[in-house]
C-alpha atoms as a PDB file:
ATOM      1  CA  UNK A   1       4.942  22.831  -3.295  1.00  0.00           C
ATOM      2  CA  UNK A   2       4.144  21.765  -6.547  1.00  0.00           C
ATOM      3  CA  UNK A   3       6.111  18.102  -7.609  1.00  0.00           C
ATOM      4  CA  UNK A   4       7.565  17.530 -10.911  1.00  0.00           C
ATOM      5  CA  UNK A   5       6.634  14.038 -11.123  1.00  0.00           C
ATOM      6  CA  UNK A   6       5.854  11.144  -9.063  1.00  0.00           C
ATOM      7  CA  UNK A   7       7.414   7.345  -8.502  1.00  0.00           C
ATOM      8  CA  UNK A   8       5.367   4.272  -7.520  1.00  0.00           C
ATOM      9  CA  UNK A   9       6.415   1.105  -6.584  1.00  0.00           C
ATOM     10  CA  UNK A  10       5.135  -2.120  -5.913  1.00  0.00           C
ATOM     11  CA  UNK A  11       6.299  -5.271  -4.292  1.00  0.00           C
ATOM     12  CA  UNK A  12       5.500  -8.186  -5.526  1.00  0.00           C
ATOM     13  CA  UNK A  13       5.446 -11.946  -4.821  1.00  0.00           C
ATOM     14  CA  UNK A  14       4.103 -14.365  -7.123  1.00  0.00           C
ATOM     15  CA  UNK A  15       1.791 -12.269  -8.577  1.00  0.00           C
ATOM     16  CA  UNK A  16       1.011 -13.421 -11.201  1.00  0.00           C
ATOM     17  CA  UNK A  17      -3.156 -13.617 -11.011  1.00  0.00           C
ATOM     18  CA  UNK A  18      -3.422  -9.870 -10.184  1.00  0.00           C
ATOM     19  CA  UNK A  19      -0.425  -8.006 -11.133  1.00  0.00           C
ATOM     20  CA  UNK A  20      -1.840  -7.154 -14.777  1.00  0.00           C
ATOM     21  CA  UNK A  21      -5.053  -5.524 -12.971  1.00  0.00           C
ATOM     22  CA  UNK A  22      -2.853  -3.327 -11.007  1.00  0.00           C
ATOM     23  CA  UNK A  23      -0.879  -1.903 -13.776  1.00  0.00           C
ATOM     24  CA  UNK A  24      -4.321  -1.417 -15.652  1.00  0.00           C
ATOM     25  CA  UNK A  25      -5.731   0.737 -13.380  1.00  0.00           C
ATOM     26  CA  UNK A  26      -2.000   2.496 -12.791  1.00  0.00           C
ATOM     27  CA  UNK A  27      -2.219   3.333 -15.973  1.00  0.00           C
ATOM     28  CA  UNK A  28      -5.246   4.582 -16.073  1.00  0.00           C
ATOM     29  CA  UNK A  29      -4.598   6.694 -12.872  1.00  0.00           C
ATOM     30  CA  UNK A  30      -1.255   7.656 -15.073  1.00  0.00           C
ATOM     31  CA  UNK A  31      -2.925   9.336 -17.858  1.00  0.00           C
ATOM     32  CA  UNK A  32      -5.200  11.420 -15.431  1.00  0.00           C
ATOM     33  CA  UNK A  33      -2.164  12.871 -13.691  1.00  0.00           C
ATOM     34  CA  UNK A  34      -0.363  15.835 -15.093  1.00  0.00           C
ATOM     35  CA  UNK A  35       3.263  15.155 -14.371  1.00  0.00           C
ATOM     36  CA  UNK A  36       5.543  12.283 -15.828  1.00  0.00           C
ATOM     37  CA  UNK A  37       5.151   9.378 -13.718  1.00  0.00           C
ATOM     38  CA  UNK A  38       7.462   6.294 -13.310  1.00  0.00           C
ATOM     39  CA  UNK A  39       6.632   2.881 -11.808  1.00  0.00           C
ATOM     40  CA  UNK A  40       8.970  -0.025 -10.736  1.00  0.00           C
ATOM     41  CA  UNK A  41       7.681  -3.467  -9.624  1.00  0.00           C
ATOM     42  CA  UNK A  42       9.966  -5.109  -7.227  1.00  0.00           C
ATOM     43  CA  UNK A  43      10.763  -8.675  -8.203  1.00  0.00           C
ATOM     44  CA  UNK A  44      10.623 -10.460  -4.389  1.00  0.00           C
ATOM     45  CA  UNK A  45      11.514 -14.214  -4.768  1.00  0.00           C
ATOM     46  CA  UNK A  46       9.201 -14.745  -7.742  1.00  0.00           C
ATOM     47  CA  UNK A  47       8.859 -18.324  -9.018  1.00  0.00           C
ATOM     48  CA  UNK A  48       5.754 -17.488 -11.155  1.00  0.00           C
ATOM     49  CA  UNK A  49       4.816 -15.377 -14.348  1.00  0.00           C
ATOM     50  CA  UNK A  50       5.087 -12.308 -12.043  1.00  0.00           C
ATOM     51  CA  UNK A  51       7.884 -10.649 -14.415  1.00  0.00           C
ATOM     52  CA  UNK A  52       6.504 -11.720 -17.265  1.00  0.00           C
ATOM     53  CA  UNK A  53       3.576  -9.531 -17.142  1.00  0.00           C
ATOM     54  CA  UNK A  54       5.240  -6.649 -15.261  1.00  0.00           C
ATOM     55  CA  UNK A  55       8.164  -6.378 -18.031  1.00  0.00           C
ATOM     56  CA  UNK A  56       7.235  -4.041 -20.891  1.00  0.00           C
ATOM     57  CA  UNK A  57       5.287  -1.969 -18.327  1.00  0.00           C
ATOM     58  CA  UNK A  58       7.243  -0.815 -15.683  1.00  0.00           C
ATOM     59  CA  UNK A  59      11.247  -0.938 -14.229  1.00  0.00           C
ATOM     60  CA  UNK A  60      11.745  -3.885 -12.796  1.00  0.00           C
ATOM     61  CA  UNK A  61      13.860  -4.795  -9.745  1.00  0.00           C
ATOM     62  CA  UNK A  62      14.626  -7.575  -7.889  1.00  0.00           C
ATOM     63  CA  UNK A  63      15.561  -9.148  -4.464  1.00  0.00           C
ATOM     64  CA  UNK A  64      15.207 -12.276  -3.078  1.00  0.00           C
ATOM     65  CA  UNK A  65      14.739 -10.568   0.637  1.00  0.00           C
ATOM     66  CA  UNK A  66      10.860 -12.577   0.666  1.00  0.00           C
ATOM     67  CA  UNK A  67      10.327  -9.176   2.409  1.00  0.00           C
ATOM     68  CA  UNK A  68       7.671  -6.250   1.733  1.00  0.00           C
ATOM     69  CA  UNK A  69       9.764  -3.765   3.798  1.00  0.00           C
ATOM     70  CA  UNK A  70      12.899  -4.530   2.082  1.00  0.00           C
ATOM     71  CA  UNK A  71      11.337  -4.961  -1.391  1.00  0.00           C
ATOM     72  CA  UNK A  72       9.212  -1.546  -0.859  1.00  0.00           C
ATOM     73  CA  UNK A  73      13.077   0.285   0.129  1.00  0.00           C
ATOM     74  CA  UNK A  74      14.884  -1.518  -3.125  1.00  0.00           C
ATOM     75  CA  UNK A  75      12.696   0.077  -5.086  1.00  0.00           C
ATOM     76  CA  UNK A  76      12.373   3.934  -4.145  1.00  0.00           C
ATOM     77  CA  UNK A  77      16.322   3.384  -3.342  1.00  0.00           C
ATOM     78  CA  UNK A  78      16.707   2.327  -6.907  1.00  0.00           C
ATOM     79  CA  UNK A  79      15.563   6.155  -8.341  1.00  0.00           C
ATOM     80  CA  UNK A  80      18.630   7.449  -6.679  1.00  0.00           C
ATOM     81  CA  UNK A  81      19.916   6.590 -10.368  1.00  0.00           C
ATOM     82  CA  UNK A  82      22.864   8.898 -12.031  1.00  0.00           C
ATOM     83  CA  UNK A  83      21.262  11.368 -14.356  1.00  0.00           C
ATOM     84  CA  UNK A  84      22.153  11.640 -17.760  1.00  0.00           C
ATOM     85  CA  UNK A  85      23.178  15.374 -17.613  1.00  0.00           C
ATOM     86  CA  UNK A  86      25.699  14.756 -14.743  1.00  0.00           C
ATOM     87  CA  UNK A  87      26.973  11.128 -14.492  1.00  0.00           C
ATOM     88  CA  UNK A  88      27.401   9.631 -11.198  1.00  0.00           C
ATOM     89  CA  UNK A  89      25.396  12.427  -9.733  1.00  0.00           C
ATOM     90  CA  UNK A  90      21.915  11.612  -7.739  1.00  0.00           C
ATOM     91  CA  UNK A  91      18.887  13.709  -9.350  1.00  0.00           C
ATOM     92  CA  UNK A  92      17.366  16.194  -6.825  1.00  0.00           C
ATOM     93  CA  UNK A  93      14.454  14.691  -4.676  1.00  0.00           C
ATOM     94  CA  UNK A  94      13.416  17.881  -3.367  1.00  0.00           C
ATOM     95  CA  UNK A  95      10.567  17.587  -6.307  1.00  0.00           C
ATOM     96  CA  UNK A  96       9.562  14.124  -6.294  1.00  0.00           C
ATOM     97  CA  UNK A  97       6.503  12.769  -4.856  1.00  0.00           C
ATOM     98  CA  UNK A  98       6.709   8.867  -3.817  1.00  0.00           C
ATOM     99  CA  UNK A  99       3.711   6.720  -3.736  1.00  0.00           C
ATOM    100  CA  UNK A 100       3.294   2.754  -3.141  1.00  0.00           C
ATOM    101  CA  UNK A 101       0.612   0.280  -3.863  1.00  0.00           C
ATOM    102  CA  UNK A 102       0.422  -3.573  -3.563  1.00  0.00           C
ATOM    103  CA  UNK A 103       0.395  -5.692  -6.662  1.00  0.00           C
ATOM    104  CA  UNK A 104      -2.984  -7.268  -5.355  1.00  0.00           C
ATOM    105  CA  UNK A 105      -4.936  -3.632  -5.436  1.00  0.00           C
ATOM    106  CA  UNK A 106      -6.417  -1.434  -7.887  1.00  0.00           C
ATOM    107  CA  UNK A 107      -6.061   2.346  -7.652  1.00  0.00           C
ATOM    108  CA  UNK A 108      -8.866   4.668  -8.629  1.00  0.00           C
ATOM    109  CA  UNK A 109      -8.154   7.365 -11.393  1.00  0.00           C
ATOM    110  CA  UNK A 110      -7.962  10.118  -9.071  1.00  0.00           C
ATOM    111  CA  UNK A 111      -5.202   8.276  -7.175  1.00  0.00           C
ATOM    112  CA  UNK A 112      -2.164  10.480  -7.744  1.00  0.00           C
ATOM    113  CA  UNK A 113      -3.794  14.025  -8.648  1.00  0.00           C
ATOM    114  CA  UNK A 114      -5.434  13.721  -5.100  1.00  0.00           C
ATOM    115  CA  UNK A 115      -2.477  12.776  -3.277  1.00  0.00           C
ATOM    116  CA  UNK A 116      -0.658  15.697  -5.262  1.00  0.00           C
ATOM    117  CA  UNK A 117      -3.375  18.274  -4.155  1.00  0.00           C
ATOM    118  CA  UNK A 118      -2.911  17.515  -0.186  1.00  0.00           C
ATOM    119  CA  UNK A 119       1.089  17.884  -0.870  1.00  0.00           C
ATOM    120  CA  UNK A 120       0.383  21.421  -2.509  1.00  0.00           C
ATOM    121  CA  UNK A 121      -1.479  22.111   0.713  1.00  0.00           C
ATOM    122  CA  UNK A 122       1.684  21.363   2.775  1.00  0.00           C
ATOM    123  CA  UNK A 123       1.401  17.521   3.282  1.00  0.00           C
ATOM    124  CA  UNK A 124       4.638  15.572   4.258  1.00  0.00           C
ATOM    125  CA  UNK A 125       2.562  12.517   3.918  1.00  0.00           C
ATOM    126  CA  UNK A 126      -0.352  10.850   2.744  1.00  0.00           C
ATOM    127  CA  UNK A 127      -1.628   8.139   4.322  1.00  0.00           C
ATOM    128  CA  UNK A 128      -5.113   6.759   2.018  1.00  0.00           C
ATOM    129  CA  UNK A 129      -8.042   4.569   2.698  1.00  0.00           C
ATOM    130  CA  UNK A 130      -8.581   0.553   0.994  1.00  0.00           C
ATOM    131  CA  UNK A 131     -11.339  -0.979   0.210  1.00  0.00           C
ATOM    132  CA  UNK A 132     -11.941  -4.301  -0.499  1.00  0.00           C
ATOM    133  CA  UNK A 133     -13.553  -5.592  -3.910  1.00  0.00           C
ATOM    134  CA  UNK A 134     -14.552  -9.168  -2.653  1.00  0.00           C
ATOM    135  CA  UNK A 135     -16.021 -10.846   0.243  1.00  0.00           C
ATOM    136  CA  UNK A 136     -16.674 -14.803  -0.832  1.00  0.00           C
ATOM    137  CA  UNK A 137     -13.213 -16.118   0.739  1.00  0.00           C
ATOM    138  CA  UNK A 138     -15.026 -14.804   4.108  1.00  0.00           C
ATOM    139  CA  UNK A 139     -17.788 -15.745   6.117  1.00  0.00           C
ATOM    140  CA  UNK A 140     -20.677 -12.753   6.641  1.00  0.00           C
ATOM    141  CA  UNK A 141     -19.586 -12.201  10.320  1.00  0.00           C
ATOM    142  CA  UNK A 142     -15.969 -11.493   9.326  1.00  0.00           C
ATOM    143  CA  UNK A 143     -17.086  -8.747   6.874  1.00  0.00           C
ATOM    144  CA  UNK A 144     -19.170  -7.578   9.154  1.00  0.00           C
ATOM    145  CA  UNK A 145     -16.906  -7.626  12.188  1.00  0.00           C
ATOM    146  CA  UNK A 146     -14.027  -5.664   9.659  1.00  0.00           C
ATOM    147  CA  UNK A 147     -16.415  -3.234   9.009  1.00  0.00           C
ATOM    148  CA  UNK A 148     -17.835  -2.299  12.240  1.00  0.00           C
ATOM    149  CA  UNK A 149     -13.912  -2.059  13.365  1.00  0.00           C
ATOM    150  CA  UNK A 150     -12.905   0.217   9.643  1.00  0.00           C
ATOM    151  CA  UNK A 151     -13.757   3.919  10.281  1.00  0.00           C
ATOM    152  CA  UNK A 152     -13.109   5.382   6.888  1.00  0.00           C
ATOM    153  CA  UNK A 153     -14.416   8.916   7.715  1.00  0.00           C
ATOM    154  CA  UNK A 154     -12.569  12.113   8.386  1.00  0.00           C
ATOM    155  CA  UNK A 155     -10.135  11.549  11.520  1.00  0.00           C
ATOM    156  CA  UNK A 156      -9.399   7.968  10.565  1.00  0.00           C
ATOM    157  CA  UNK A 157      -5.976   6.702  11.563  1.00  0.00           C
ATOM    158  CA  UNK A 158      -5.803   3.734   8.797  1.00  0.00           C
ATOM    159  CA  UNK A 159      -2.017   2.920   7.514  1.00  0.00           C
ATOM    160  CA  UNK A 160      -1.850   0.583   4.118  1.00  0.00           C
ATOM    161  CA  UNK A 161       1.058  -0.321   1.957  1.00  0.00           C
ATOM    162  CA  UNK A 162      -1.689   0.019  -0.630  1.00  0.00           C
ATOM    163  CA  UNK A 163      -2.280   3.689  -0.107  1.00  0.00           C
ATOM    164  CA  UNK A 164       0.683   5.943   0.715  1.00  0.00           C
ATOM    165  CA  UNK A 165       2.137   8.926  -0.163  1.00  0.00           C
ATOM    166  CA  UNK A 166       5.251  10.793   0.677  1.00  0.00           C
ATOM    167  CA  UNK A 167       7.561  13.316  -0.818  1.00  0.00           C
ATOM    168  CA  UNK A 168      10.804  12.238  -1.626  1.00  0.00           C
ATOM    169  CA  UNK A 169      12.857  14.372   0.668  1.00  0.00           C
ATOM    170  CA  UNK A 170      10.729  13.148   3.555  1.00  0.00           C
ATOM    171  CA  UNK A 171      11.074   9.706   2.830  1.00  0.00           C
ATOM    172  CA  UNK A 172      15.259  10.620   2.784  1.00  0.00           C
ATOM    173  CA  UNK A 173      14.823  12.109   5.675  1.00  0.00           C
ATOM    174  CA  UNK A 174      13.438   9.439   7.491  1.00  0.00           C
ATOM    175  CA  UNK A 175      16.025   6.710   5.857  1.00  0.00           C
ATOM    176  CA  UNK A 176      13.090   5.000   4.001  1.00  0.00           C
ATOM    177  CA  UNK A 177      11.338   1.387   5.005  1.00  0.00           C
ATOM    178  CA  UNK A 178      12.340  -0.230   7.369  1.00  0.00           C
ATOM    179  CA  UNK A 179      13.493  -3.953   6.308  1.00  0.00           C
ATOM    180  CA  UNK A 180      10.463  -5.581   8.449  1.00  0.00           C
ATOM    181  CA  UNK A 181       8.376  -8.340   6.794  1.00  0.00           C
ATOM    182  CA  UNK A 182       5.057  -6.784   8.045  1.00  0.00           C
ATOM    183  CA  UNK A 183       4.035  -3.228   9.520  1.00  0.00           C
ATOM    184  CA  UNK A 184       7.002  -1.843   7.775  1.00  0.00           C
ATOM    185  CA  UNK A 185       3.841   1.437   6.470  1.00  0.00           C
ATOM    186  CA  UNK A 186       2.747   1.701   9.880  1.00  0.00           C
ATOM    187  CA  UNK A 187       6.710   2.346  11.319  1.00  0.00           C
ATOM    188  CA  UNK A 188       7.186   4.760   8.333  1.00  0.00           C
ATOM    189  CA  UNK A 189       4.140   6.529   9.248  1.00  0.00           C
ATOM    190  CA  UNK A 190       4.986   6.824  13.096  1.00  0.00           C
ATOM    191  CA  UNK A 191       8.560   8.124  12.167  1.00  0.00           C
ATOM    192  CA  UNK A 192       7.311  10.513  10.332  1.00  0.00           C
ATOM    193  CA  UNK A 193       4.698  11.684  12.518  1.00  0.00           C
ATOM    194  CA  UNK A 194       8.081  11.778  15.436  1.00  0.00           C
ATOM    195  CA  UNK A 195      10.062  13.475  13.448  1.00  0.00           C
ATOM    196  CA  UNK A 196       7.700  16.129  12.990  1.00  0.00           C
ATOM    197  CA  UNK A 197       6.693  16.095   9.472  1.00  0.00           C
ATOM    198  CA  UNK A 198       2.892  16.783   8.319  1.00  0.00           C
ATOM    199  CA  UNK A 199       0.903  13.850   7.895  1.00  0.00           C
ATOM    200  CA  UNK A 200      -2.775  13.790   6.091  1.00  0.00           C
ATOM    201  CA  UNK A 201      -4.932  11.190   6.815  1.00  0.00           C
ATOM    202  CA  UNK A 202      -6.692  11.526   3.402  1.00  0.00           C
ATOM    203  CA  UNK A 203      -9.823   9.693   2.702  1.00  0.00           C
ATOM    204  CA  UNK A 204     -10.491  10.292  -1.063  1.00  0.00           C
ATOM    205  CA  UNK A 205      -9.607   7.751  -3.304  1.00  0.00           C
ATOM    206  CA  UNK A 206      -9.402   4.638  -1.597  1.00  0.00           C
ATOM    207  CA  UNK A 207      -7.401   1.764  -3.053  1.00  0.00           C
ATOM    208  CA  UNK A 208      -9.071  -1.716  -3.970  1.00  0.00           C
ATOM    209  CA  UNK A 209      -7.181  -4.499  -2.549  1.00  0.00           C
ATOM    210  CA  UNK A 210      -7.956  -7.828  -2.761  1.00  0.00           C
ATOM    211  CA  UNK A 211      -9.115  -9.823   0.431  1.00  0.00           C
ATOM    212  CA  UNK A 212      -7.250 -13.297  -0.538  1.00  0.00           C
ATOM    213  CA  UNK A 213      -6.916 -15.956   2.261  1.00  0.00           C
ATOM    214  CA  UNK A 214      -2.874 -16.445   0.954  1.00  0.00           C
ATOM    215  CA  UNK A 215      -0.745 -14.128   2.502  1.00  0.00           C
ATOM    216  CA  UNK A 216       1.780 -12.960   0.803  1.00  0.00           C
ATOM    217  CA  UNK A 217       2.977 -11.480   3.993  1.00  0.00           C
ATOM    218  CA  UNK A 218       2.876 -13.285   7.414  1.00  0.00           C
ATOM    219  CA  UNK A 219       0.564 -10.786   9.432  1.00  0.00           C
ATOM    220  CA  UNK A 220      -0.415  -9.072   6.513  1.00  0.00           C
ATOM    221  CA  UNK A 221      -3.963  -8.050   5.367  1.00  0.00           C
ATOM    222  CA  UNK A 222      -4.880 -11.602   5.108  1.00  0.00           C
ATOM    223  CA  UNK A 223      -3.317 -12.772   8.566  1.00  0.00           C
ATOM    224  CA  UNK A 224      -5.443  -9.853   9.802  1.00  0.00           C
ATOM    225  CA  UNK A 225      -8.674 -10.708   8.130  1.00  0.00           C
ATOM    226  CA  UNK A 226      -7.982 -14.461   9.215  1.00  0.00           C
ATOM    227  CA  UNK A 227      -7.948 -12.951  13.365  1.00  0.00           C
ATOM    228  CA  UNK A 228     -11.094 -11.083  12.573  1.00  0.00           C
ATOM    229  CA  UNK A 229     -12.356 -14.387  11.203  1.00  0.00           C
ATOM    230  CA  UNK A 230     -11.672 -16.327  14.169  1.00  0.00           C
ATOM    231  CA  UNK A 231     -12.359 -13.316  16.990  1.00  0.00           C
ATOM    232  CA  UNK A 232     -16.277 -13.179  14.920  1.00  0.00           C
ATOM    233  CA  UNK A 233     -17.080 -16.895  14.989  1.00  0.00           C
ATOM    234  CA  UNK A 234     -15.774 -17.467  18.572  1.00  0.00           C
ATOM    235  CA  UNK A 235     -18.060 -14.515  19.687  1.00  0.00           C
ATOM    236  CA  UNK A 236     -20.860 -16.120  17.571  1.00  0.00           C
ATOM    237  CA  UNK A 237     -20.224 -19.176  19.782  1.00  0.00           C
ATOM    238  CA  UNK A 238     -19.973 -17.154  22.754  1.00  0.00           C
ATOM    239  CA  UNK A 239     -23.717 -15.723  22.381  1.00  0.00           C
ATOM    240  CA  UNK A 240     -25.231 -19.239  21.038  1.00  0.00           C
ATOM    241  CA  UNK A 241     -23.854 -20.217  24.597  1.00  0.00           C
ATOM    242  CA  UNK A 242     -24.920 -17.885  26.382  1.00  0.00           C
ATOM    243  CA  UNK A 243     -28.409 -17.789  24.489  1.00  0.00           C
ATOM    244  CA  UNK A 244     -28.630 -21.643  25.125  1.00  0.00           C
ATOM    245  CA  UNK A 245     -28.414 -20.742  29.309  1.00  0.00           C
ATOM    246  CA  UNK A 246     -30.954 -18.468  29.235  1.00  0.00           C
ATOM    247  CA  UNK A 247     -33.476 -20.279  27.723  1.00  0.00           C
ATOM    248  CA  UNK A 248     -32.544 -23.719  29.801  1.00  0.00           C
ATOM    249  CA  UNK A 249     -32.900 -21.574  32.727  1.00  0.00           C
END
């Protein structure tokens, strides 16, 4: 199918460090994509600059739900506008493609028209890669323990907030996000995959996102990063016991 133009959103909480670098590289990723594209920031319980720098540059919604699946389902449910040709009436989503980032991650150029070529080639969904642009909140072992655990080839079964796709009328179809404060990509994902819509597990253009020790969501990226932290250096302690045996015996 070929779309007619694409919607992004992003949640955001107090985002005000990182927020502008997003929308840079959206934009840039906008002016390499040949249909109109529109892109709404969702306003969660912001008590920073957040708005400040997304206003000017993108809708803006808002809810105070302090909740990414909630936030993430405000904003595609806020497209289902009236159009201006027929008041009151909801504009076709039959060809829309939807696509959601966090307000912490960069997208590459290619972003959109690559998501847009596996939907021409039947794709329901697109679930995308991340990568991260910066280690120094972590020790070596946790960056090296993510790693080893991150299979980013062909086959992967990776599921980020910061890297999905879906057409519009399978994201009706399913009902949207569910309102859950973490994992809400990974349920849409799995409800899609039930209801027997095409999922591609697409591994060009992977997103930047940021590897922050604040979580913005409990369980989040962060929260997971923080496990990984503590499952490396109590291994670490493990072997420097066990090392310490062998040589006293």
């Amino acid at each position: 199918m070929e779309y007619t133009g694409v919607d992004v959103v992003i949640p955001a909480h107090d985002e005000q460090d990182l927020l502008a670098g997003c929308l840079d590289a959206l934009e840039d990723c906008i002016a390499a994509t040949p249909v109109p594209v529109t892109v709404t920031v969702v306003l969660d319980s912001c008590r920073d600059a957040t708005e400040e720098i997304a206003r000017g540059r993108a809708r803006i919604v808002r809810t105070s739900a302090r909740n990414v699946g909630i936030a993430r389902a405000r904003g595609f449910d806020s497209l289902r506008r009236p159009s201006s040709s027929s008041p009151g009436s909801v504009p076709s989503p039959s060809r829309r493609w939807y696509a959601t980032t966090d307000a912490d991650s960069r997208v590459p150029r290619t972003w959109l028209t690559d998501q847009l070529a596996v939907a021409r080639s039947g794709a329901d969904v697109v679930a995308g890669l991340i990568a991260v642009d910066d280690w120094s909140d972590w020790t070596p072992a946790t960056r090296l323990s993510y790693l080893e655990g991150y299979h980013p080839g062909p086959g992967h079964r990776h599921i980020h907030g910061a890297n999905i796709g879906i057409s519009a009328r399978a994201y009706r179809q399913l009902g949207g996000f569910d309102p859950l404060p973490v994992h809400e990509d990974v349920q849409l994902v799995r409800r899609a995959r039930a209801a027997g819509l095409t999922v591609a597990w697409s591994t060009a253009a992977p997103v930047m996102t940021s590897a922050r020790r604040t979580a913005r969501a409990p369980g989040g990226f962060a929260g997971h990063l923080a496990a990984t932290e503590c499952a490396a250096t109590e291994r670490a302690a493990n072997e420097r016991t066990a090392s310490a045996g062998t040589t006293a015996s």
